[in-house]
PDB file of N, CA and C in Angstrom:
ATOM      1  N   UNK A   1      22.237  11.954 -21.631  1.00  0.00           N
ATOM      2  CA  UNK A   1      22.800  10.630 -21.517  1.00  0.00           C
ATOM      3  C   UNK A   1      24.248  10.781 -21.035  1.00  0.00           C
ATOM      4  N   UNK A   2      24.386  10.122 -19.750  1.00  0.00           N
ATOM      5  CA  UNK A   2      25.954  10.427 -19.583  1.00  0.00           C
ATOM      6  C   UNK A   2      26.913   9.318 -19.820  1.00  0.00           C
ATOM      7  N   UNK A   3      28.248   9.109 -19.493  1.00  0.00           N
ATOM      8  CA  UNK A   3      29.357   8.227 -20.802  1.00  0.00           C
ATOM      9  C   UNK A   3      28.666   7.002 -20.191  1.00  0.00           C
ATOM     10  N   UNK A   4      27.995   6.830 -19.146  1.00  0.00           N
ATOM     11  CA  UNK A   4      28.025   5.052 -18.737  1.00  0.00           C
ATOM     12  C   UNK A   4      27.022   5.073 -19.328  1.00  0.00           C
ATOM     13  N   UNK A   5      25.732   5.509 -19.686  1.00  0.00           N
ATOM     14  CA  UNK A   5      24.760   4.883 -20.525  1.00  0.00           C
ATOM     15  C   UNK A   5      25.516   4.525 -21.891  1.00  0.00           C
ATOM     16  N   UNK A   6      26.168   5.930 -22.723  1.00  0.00           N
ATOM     17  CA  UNK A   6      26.421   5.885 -23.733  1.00  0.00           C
ATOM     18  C   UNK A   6      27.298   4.016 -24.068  1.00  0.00           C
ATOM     19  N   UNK A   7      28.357   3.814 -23.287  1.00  0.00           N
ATOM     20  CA  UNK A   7      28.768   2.728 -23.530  1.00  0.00           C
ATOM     21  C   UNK A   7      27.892   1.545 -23.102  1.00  0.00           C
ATOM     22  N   UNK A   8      26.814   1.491 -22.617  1.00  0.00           N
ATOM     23  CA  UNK A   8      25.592   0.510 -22.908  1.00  0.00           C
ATOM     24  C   UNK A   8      24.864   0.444 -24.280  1.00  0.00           C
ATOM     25  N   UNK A   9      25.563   1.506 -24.917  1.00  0.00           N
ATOM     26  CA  UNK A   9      24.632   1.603 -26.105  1.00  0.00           C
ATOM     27  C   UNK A   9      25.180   0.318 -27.372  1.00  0.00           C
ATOM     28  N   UNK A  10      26.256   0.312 -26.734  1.00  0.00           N
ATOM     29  CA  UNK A  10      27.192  -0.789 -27.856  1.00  0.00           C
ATOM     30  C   UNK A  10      27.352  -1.833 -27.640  1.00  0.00           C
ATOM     31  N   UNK A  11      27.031  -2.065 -26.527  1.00  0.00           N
ATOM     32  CA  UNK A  11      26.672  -3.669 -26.187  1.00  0.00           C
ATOM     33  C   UNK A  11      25.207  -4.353 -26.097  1.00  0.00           C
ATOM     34  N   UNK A  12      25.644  -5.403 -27.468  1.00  0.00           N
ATOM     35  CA  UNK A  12      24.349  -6.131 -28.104  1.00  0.00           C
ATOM     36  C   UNK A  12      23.522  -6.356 -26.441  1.00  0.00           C
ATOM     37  N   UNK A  13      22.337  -6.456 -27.735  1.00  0.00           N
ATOM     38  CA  UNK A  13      21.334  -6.988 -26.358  1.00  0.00           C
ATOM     39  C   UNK A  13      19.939  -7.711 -27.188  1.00  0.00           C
ATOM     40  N   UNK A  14      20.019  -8.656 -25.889  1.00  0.00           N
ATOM     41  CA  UNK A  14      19.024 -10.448 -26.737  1.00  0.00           C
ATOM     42  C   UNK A  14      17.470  -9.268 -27.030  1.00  0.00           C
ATOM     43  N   UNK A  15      17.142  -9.827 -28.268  1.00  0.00           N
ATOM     44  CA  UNK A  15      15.427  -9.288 -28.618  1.00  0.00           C
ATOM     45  C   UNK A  15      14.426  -9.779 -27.598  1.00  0.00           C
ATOM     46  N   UNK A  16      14.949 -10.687 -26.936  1.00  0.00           N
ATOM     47  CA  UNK A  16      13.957 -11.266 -25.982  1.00  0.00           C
ATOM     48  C   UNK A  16      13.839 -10.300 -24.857  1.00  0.00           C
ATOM     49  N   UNK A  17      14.349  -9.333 -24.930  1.00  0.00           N
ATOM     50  CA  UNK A  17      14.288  -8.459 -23.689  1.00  0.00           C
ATOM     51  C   UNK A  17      14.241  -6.664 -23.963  1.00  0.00           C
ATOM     52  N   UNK A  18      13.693  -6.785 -25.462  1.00  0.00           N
ATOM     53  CA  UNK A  18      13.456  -5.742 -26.074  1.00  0.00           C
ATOM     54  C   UNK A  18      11.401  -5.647 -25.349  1.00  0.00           C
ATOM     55  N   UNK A  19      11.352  -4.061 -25.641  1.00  0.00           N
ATOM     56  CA  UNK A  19       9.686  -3.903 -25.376  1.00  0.00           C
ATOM     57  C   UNK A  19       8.674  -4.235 -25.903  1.00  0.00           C
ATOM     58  N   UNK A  20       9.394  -4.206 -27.119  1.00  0.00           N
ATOM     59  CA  UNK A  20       7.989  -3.977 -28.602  1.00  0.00           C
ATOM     60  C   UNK A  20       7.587  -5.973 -28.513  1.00  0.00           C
ATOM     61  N   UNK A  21       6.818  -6.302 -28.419  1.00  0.00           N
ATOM     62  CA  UNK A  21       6.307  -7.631 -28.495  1.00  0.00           C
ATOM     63  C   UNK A  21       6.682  -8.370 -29.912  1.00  0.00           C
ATOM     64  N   UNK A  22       6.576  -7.738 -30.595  1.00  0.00           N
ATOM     65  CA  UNK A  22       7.158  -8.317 -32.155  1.00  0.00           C
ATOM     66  C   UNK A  22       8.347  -8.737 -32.534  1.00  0.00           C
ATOM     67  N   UNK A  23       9.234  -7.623 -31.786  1.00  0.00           N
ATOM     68  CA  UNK A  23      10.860  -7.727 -31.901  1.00  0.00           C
ATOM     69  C   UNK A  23      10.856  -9.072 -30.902  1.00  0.00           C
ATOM     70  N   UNK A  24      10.415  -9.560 -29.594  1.00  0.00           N
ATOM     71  CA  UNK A  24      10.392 -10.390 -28.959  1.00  0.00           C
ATOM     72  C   UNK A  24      10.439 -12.126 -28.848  1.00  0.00           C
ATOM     73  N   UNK A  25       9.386 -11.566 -30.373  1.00  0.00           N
ATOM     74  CA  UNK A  25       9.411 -12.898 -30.744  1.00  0.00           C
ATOM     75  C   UNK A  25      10.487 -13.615 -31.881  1.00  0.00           C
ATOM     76  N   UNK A  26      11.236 -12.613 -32.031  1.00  0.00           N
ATOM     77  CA  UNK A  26      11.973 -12.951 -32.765  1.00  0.00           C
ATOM     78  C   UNK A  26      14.008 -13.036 -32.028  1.00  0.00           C
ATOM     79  N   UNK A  27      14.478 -14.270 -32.738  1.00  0.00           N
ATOM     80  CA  UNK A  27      15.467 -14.487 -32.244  1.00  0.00           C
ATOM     81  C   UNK A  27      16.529 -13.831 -32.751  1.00  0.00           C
ATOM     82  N   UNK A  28      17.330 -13.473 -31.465  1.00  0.00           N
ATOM     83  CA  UNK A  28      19.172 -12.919 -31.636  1.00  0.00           C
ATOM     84  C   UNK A  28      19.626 -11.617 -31.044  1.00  0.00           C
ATOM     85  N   UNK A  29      20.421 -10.675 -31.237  1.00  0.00           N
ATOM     86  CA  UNK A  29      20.851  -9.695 -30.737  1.00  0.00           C
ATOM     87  C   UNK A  29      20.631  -8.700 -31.441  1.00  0.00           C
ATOM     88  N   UNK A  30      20.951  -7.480 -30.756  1.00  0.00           N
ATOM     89  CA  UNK A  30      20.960  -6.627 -31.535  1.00  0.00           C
ATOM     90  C   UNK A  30      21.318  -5.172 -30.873  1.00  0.00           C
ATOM     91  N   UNK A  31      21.719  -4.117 -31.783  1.00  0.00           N
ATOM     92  CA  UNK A  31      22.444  -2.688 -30.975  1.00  0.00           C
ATOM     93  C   UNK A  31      21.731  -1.830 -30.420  1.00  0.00           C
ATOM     94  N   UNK A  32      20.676  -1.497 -29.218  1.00  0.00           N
ATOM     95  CA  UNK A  32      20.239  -0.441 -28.554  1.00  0.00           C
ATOM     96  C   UNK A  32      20.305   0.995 -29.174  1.00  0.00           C
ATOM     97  N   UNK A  33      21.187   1.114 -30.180  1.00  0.00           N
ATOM     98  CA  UNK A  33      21.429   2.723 -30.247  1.00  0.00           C
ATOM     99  C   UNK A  33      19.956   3.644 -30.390  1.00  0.00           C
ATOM    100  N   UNK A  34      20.213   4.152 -29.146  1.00  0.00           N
ATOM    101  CA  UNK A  34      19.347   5.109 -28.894  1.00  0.00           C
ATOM    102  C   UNK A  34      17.891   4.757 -29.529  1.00  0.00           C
ATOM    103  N   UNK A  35      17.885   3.626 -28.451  1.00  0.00           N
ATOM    104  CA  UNK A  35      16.596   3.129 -28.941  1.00  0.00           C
ATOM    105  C   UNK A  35      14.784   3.617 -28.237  1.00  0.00           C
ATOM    106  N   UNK A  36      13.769   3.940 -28.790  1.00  0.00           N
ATOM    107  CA  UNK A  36      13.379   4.322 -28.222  1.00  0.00           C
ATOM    108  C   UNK A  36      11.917   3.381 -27.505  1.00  0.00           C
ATOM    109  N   UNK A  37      11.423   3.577 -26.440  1.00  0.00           N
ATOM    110  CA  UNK A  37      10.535   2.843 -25.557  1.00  0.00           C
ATOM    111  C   UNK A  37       9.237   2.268 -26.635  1.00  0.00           C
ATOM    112  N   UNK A  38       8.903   1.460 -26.262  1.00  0.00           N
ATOM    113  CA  UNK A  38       7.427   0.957 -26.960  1.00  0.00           C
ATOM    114  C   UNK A  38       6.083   1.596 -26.158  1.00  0.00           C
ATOM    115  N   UNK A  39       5.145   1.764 -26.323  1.00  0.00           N
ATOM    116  CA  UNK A  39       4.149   2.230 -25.806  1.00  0.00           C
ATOM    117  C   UNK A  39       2.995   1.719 -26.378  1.00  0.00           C
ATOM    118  N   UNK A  40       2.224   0.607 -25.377  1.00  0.00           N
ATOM    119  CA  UNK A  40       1.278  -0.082 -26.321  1.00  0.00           C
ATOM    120  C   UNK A  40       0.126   0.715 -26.486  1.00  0.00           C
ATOM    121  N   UNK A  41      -0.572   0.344 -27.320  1.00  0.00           N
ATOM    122  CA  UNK A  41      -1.959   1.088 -28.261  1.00  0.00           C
ATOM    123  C   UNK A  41      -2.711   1.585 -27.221  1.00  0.00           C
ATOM    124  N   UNK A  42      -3.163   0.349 -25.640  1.00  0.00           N
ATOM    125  CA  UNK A  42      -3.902   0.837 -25.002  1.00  0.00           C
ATOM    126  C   UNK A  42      -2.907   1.712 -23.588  1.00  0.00           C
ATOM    127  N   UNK A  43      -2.307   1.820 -24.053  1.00  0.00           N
ATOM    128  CA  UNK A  43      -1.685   2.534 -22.733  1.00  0.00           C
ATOM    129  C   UNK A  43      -2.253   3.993 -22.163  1.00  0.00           C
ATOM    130  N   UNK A  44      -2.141   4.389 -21.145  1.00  0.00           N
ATOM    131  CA  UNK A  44      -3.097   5.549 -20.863  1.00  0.00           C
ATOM    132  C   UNK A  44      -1.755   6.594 -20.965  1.00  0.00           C
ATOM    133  N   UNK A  45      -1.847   8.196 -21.481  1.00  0.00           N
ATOM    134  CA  UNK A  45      -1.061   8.699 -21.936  1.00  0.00           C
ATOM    135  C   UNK A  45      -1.431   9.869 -20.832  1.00  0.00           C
ATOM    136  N   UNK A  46      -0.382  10.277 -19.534  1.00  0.00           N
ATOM    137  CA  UNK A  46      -0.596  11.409 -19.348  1.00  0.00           C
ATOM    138  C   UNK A  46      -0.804  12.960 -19.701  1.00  0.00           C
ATOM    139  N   UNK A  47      -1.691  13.839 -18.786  1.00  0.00           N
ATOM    140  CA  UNK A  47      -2.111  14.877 -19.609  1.00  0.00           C
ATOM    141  C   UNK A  47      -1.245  15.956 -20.125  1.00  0.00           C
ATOM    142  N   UNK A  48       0.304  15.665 -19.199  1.00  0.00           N
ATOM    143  CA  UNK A  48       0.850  16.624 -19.779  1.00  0.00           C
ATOM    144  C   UNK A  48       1.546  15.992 -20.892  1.00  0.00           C
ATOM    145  N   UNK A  49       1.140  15.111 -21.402  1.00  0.00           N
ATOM    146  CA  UNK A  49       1.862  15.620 -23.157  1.00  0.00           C
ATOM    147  C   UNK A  49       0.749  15.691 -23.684  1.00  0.00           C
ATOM    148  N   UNK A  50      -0.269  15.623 -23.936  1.00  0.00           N
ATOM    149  CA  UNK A  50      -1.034  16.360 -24.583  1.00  0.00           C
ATOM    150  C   UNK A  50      -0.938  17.942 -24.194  1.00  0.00           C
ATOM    151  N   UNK A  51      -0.569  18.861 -23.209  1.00  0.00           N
ATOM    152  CA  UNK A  51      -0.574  19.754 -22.620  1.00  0.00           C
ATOM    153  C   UNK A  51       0.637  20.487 -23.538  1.00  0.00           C
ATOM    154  N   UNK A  52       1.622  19.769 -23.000  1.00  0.00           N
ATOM    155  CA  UNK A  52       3.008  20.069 -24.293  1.00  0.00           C
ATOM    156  C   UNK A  52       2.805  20.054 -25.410  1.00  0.00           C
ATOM    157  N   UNK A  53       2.319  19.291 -26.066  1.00  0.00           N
ATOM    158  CA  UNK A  53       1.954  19.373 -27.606  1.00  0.00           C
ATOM    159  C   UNK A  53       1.602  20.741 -27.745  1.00  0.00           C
ATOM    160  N   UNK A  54       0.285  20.963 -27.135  1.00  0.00           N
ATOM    161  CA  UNK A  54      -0.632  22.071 -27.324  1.00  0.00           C
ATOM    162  C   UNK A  54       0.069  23.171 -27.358  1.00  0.00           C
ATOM    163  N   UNK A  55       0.838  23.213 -26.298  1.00  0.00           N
ATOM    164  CA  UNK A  55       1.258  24.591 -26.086  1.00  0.00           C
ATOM    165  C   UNK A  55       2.660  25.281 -27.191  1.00  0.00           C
ATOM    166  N   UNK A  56       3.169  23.771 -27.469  1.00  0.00           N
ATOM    167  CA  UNK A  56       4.540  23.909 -28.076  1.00  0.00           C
ATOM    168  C   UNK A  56       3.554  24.363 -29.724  1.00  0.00           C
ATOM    169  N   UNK A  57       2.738  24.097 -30.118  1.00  0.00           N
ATOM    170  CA  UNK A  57       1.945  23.785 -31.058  1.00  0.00           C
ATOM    171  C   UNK A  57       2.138  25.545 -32.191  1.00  0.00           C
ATOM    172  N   UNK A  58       1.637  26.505 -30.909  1.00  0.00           N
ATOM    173  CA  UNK A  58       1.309  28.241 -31.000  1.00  0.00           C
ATOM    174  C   UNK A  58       2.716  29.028 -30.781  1.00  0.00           C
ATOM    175  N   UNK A  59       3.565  28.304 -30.215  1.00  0.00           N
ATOM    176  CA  UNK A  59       4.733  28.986 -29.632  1.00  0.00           C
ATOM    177  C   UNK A  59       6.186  28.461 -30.943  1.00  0.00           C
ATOM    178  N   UNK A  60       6.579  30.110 -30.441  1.00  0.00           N
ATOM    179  CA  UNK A  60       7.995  29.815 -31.449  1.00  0.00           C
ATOM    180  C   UNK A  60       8.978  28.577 -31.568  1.00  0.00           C
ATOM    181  N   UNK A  61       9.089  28.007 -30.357  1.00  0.00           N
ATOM    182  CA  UNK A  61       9.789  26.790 -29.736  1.00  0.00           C
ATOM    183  C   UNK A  61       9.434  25.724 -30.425  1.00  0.00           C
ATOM    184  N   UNK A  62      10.520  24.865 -30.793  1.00  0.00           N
ATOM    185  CA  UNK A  62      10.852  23.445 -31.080  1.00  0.00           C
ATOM    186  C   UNK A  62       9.141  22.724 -30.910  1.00  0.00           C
ATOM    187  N   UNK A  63       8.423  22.080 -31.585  1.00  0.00           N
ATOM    188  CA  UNK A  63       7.386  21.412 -31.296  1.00  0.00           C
ATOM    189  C   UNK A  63       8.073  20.258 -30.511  1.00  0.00           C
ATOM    190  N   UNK A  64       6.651  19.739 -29.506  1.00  0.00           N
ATOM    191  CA  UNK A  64       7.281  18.839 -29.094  1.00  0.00           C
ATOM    192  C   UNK A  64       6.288  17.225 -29.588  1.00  0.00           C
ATOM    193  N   UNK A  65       6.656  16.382 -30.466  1.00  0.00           N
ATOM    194  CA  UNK A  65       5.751  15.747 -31.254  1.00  0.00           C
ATOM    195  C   UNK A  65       6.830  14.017 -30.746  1.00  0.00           C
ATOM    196  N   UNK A  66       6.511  13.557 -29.672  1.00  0.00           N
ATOM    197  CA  UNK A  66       7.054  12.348 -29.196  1.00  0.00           C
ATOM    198  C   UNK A  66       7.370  11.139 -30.368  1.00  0.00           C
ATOM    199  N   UNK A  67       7.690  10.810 -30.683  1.00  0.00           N
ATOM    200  CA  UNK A  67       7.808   9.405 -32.198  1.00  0.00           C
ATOM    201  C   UNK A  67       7.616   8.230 -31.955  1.00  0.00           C
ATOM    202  N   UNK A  68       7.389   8.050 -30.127  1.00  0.00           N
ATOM    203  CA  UNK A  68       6.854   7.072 -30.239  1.00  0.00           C
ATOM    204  C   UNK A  68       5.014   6.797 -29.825  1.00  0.00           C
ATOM    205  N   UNK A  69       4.114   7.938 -29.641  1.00  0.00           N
ATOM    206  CA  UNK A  69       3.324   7.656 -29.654  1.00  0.00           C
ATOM    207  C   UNK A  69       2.225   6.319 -29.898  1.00  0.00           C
ATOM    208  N   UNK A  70       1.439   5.811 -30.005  1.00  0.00           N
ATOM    209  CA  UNK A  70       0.613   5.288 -30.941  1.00  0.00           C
ATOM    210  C   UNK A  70      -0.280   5.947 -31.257  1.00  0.00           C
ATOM    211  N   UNK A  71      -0.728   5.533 -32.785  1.00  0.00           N
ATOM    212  CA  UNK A  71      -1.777   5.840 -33.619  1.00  0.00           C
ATOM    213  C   UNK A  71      -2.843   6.203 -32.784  1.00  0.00           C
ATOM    214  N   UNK A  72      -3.613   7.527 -32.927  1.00  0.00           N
ATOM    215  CA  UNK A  72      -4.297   7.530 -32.185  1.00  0.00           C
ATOM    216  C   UNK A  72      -4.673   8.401 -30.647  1.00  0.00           C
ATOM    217  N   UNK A  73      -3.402   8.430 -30.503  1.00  0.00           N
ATOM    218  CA  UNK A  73      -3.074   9.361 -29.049  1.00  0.00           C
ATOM    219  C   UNK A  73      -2.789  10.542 -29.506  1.00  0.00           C
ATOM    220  N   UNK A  74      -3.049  11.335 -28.540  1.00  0.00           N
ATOM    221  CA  UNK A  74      -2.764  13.065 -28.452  1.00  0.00           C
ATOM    222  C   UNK A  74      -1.669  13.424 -29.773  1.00  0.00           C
ATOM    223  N   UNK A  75      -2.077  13.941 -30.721  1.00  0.00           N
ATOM    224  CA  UNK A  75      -1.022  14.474 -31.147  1.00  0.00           C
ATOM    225  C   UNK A  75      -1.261  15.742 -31.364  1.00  0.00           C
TER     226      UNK A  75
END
């Protein structure tokens, strides 16, 4: 993230233009910090993160386990 995102991070921003459909419906502002993407239930999930998972899974290295998944997808 370089400084011009970072100072987007502090300026409110309307829920109406947030991803998650829930937050959407609901009214007012609110702080971005390091917020992360929505990904709906049916969304199709490319193969390389399931690929990454796998591999990070056996190997000494940092797993790589995304947080925003949905229920359900590759983990």
């Amino acid at each position: 993230m370089n400084v011009f995102w970072k100072i987007l991070e502090y300026i409110p921003k309307n829920k109406k233009w947030h991803d998650h459909p829930e937050i959407q419906k609901k009214r007012g502002y609110y702080l971005p910090l390091q917020e992360r993407r929505y990904i709906p239930p049916d969304a199709q999930i490319h193969s390389s993160v399931t690929e990454r998972i796998k591999a990070t899974e056996n190997s000494g290295a940092a797993k790589y386990l995304p947080v925003n998944l949905p229920p359900g997808k590759p983990q």
